[in-house]
PDB file of N, CA and C in Angstrom:
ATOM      1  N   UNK A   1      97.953-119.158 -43.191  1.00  0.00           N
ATOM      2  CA  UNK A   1      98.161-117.737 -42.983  1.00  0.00           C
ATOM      3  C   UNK A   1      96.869-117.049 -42.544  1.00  0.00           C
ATOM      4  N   UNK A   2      95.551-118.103 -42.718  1.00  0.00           N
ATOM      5  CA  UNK A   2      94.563-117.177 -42.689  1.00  0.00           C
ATOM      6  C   UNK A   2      94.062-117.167 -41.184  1.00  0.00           C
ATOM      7  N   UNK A   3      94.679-118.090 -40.527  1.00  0.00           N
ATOM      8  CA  UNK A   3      93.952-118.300 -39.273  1.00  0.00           C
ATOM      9  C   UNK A   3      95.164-117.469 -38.298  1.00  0.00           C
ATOM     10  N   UNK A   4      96.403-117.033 -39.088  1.00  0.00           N
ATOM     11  CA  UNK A   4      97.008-115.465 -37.829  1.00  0.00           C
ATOM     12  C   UNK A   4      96.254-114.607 -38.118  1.00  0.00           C
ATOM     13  N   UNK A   5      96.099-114.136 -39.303  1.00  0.00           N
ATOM     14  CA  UNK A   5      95.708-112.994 -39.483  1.00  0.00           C
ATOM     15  C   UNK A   5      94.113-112.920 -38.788  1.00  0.00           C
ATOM     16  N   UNK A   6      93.030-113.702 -38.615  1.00  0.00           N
ATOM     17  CA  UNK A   6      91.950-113.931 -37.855  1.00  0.00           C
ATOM     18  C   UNK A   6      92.410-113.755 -36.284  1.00  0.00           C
ATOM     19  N   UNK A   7      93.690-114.457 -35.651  1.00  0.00           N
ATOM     20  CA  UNK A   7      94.134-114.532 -34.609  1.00  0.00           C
ATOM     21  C   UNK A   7      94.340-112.876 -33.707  1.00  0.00           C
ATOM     22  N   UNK A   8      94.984-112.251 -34.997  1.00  0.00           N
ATOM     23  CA  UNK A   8      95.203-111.256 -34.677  1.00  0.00           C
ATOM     24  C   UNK A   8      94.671-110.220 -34.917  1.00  0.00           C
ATOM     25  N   UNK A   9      93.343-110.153 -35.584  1.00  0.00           N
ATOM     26  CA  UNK A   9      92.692-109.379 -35.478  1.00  0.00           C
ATOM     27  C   UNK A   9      91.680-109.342 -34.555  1.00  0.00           C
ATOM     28  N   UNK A  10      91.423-110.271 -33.775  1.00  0.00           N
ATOM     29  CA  UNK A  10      90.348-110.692 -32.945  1.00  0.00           C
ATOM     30  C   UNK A  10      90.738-110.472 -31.561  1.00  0.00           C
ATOM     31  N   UNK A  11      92.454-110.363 -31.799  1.00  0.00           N
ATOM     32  CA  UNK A  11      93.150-109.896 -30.104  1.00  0.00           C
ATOM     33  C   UNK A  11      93.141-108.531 -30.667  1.00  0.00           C
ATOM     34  N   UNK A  12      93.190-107.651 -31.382  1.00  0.00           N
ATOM     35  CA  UNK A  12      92.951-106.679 -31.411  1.00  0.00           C
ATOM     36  C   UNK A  12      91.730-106.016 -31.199  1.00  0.00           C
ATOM     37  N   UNK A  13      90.823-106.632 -31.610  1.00  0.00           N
ATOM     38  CA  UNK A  13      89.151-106.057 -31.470  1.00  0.00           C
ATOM     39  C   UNK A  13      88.952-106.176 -30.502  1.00  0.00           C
ATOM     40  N   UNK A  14      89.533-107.557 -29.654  1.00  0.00           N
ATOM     41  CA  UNK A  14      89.268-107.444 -27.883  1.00  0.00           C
ATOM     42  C   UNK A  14      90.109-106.786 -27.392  1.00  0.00           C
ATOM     43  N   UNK A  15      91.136-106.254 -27.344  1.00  0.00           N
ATOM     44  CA  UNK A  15      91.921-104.923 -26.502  1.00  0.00           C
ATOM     45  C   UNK A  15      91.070-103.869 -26.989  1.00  0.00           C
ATOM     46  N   UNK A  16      90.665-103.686 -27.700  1.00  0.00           N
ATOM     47  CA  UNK A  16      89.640-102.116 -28.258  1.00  0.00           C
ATOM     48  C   UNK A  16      88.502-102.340 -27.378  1.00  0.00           C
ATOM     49  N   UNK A  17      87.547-103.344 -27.713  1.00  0.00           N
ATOM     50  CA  UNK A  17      86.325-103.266 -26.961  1.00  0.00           C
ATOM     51  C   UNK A  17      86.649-103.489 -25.107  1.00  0.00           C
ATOM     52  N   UNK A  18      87.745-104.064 -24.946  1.00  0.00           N
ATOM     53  CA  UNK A  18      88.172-103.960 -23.343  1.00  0.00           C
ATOM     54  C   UNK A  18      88.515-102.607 -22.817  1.00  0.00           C
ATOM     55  N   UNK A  19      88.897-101.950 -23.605  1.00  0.00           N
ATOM     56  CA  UNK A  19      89.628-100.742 -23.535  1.00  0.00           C
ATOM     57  C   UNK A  19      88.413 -99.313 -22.940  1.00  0.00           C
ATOM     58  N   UNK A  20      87.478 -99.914 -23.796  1.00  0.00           N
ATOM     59  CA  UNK A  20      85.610 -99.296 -23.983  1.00  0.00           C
ATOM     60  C   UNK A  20      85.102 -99.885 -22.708  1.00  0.00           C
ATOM     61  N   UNK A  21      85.135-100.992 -22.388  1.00  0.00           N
ATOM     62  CA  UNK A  21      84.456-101.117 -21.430  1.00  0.00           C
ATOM     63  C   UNK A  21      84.777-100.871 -19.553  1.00  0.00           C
ATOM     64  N   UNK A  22      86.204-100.961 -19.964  1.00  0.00           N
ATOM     65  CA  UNK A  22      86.789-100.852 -18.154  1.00  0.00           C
ATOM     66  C   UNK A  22      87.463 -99.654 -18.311  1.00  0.00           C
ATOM     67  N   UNK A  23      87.596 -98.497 -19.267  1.00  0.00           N
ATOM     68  CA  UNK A  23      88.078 -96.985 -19.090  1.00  0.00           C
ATOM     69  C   UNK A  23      87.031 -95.777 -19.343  1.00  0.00           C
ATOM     70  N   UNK A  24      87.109 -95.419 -19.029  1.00  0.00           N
ATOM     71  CA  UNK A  24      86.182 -93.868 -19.554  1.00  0.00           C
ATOM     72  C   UNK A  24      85.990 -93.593 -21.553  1.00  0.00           C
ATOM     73  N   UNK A  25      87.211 -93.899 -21.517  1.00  0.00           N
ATOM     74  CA  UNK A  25      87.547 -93.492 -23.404  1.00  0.00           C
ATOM     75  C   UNK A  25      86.021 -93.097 -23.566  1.00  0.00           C
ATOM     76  N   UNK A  26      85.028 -94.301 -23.668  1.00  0.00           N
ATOM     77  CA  UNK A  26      83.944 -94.263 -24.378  1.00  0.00           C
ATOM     78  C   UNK A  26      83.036 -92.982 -23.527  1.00  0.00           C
ATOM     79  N   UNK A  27      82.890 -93.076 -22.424  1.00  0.00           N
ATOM     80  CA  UNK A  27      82.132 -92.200 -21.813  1.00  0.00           C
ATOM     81  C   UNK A  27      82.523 -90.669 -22.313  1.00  0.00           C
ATOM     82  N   UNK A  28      83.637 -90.808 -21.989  1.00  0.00           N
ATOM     83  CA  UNK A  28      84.244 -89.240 -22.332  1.00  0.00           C
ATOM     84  C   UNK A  28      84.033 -88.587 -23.462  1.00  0.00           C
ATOM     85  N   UNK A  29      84.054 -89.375 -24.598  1.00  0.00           N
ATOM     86  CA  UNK A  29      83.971 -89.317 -26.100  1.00  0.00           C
ATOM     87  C   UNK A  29      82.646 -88.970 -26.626  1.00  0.00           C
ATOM     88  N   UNK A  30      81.735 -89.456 -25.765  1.00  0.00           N
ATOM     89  CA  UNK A  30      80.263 -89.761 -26.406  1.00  0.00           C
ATOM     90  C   UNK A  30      79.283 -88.473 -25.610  1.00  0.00           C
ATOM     91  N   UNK A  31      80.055 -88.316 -24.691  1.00  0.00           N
ATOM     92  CA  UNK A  31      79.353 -86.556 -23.757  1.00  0.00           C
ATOM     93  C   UNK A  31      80.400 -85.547 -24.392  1.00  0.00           C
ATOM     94  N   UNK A  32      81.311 -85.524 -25.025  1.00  0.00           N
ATOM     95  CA  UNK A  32      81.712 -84.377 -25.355  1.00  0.00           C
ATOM     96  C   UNK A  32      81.034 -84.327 -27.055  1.00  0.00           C
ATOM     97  N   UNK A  33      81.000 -85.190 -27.646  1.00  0.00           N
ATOM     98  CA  UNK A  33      79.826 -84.882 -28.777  1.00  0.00           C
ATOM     99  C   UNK A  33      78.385 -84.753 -28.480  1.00  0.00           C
ATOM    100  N   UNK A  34      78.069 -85.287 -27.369  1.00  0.00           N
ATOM    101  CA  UNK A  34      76.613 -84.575 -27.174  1.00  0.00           C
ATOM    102  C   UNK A  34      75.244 -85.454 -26.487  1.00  0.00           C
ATOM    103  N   UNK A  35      76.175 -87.033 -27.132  1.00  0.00           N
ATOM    104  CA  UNK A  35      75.075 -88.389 -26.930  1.00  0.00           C
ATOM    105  C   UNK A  35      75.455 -88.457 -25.484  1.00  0.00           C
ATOM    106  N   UNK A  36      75.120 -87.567 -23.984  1.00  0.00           N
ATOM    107  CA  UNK A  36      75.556 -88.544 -22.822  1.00  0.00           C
ATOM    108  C   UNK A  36      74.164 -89.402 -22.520  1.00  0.00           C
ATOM    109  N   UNK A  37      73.319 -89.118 -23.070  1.00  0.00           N
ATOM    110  CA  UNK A  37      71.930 -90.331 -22.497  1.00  0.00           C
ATOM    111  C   UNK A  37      72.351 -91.306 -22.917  1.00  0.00           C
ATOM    112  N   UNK A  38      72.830 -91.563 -23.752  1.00  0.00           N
ATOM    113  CA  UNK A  38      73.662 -93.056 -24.927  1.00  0.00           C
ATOM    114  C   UNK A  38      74.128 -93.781 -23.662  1.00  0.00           C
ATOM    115  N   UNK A  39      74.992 -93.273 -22.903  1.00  0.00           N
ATOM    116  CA  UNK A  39      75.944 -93.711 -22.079  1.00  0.00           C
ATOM    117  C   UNK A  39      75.428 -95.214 -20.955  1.00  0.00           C
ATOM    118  N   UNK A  40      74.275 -94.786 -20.039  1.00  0.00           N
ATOM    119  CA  UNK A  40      73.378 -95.995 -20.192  1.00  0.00           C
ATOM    120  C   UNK A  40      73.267 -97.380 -20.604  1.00  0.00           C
ATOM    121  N   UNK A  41      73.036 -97.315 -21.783  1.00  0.00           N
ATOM    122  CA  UNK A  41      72.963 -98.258 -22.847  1.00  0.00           C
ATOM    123  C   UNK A  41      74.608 -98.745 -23.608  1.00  0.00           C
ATOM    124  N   UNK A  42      75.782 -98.159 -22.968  1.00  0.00           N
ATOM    125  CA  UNK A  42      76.703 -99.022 -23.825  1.00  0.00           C
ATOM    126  C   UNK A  42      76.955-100.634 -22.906  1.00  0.00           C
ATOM    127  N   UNK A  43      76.557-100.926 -22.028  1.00  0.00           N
ATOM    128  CA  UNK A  43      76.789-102.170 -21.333  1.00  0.00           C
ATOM    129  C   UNK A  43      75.843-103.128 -21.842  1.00  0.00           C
ATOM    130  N   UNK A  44      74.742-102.438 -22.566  1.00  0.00           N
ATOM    131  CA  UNK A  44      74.239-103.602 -23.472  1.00  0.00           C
ATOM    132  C   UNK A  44      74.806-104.275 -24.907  1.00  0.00           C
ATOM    133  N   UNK A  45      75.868-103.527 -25.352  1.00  0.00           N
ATOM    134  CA  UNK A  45      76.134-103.164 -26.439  1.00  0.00           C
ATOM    135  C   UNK A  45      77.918-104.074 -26.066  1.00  0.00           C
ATOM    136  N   UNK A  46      78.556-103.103 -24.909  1.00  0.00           N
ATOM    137  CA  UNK A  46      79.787-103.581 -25.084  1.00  0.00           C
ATOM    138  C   UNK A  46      80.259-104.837 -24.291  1.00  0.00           C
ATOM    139  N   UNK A  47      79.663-105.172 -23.177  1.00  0.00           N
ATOM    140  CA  UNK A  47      79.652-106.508 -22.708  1.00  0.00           C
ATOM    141  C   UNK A  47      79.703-108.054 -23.597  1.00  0.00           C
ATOM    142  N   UNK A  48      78.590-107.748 -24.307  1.00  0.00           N
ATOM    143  CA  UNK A  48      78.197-108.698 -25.111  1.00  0.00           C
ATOM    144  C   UNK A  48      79.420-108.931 -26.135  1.00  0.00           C
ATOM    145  N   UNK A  49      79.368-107.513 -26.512  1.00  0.00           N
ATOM    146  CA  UNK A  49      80.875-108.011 -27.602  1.00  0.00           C
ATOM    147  C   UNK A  49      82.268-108.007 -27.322  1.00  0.00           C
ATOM    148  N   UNK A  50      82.475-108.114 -26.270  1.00  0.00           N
ATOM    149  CA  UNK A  50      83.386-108.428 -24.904  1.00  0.00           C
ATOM    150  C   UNK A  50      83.686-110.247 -25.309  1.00  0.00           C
ATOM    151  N   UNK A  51      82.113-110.547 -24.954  1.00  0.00           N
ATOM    152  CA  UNK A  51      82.394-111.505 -24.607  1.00  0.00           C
ATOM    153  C   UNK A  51      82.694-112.255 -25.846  1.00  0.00           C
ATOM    154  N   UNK A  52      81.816-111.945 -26.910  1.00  0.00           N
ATOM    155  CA  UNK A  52      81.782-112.669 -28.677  1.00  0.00           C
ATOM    156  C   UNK A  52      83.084-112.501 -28.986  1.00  0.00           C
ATOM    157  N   UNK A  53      84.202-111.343 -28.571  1.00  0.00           N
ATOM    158  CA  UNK A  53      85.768-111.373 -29.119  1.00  0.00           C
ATOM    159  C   UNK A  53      86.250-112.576 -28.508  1.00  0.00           C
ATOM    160  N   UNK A  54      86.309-112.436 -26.972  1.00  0.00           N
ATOM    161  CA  UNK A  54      86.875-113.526 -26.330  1.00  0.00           C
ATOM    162  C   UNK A  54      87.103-115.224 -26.750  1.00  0.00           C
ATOM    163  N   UNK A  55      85.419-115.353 -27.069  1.00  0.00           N
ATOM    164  CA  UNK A  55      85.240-116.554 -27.773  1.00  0.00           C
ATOM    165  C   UNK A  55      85.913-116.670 -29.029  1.00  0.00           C
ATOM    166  N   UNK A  56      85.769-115.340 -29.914  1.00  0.00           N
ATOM    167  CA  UNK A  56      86.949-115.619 -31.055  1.00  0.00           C
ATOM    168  C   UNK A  56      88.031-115.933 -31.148  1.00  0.00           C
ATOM    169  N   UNK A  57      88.896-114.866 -30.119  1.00  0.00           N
ATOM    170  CA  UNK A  57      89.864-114.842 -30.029  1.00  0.00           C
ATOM    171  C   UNK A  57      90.566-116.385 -29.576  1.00  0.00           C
ATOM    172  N   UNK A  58      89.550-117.081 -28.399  1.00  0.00           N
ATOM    173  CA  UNK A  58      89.854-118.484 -28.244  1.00  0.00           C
ATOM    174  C   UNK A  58      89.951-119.279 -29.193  1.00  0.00           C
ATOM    175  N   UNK A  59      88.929-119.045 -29.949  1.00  0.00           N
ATOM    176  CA  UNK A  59      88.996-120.691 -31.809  1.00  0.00           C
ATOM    177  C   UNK A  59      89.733-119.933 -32.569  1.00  0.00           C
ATOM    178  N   UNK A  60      89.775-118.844 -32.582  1.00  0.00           N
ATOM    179  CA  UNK A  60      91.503-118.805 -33.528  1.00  0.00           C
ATOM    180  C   UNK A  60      92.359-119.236 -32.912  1.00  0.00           C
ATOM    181  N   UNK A  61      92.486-118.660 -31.923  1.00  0.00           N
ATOM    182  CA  UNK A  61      94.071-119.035 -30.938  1.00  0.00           C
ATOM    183  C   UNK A  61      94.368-121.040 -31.372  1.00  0.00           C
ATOM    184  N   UNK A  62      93.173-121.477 -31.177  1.00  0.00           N
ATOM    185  CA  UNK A  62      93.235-122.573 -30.993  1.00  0.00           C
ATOM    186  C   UNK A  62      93.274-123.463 -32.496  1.00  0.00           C
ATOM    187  N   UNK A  63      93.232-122.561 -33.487  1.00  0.00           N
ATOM    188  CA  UNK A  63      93.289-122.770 -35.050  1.00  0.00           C
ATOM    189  C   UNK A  63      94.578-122.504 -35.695  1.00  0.00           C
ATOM    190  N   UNK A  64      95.214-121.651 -34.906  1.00  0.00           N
ATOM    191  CA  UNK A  64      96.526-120.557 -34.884  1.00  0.00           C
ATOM    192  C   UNK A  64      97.679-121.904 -34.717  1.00  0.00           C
ATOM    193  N   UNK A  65      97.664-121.858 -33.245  1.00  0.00           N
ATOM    194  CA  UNK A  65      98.293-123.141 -32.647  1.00  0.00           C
ATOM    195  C   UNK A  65      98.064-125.068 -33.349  1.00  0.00           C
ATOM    196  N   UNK A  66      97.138-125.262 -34.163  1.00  0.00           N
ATOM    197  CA  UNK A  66      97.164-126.447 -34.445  1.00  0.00           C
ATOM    198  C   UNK A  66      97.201-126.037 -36.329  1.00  0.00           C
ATOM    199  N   UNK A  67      97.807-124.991 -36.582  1.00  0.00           N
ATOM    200  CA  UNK A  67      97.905-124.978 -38.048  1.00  0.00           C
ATOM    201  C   UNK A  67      96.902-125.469 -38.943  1.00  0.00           C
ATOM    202  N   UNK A  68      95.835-124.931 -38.350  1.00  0.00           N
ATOM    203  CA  UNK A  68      94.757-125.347 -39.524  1.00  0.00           C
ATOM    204  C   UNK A  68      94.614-124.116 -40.288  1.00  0.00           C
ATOM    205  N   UNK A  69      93.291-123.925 -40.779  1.00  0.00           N
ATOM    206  CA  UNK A  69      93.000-123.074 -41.974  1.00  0.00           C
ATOM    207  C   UNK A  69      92.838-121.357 -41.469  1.00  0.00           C
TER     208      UNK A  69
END
């Protein structure tokens, strides 16, 4: 049970952080509170953990599918 619930939280964290990186959401959000210099700097930030979900989301998937732990 523990490796859906990992499965599916990890396809969730990557639709969120995908969501941040290829729409405005984040831009929009972060100049109407005030941080737009921030804005810059989220491709250091959200790329990376782009990519760290992906990889999760793969060894669960792949933990998911062979019924391990």
């Amino acid at each position: 049970m523990k490796s859906k619930v990992t499965f599916w939280a990890s396809v969730l964290g990557t639709v969120i952080v995908s969501l941040c990186c290829f729409t405005p959401v984040v831009a929009i959000t972060i100049s109407a509170i005030g941080l737009g210099v921030m804005i810059g700097y989220l491709d250091y930030i959200l790329l990376p953990a782009l990519v760290v979900l992906l990889i999760i989301t793969f060894v669960s998937y792949r933990r998911y599918r062979s019924g391990g732990i």
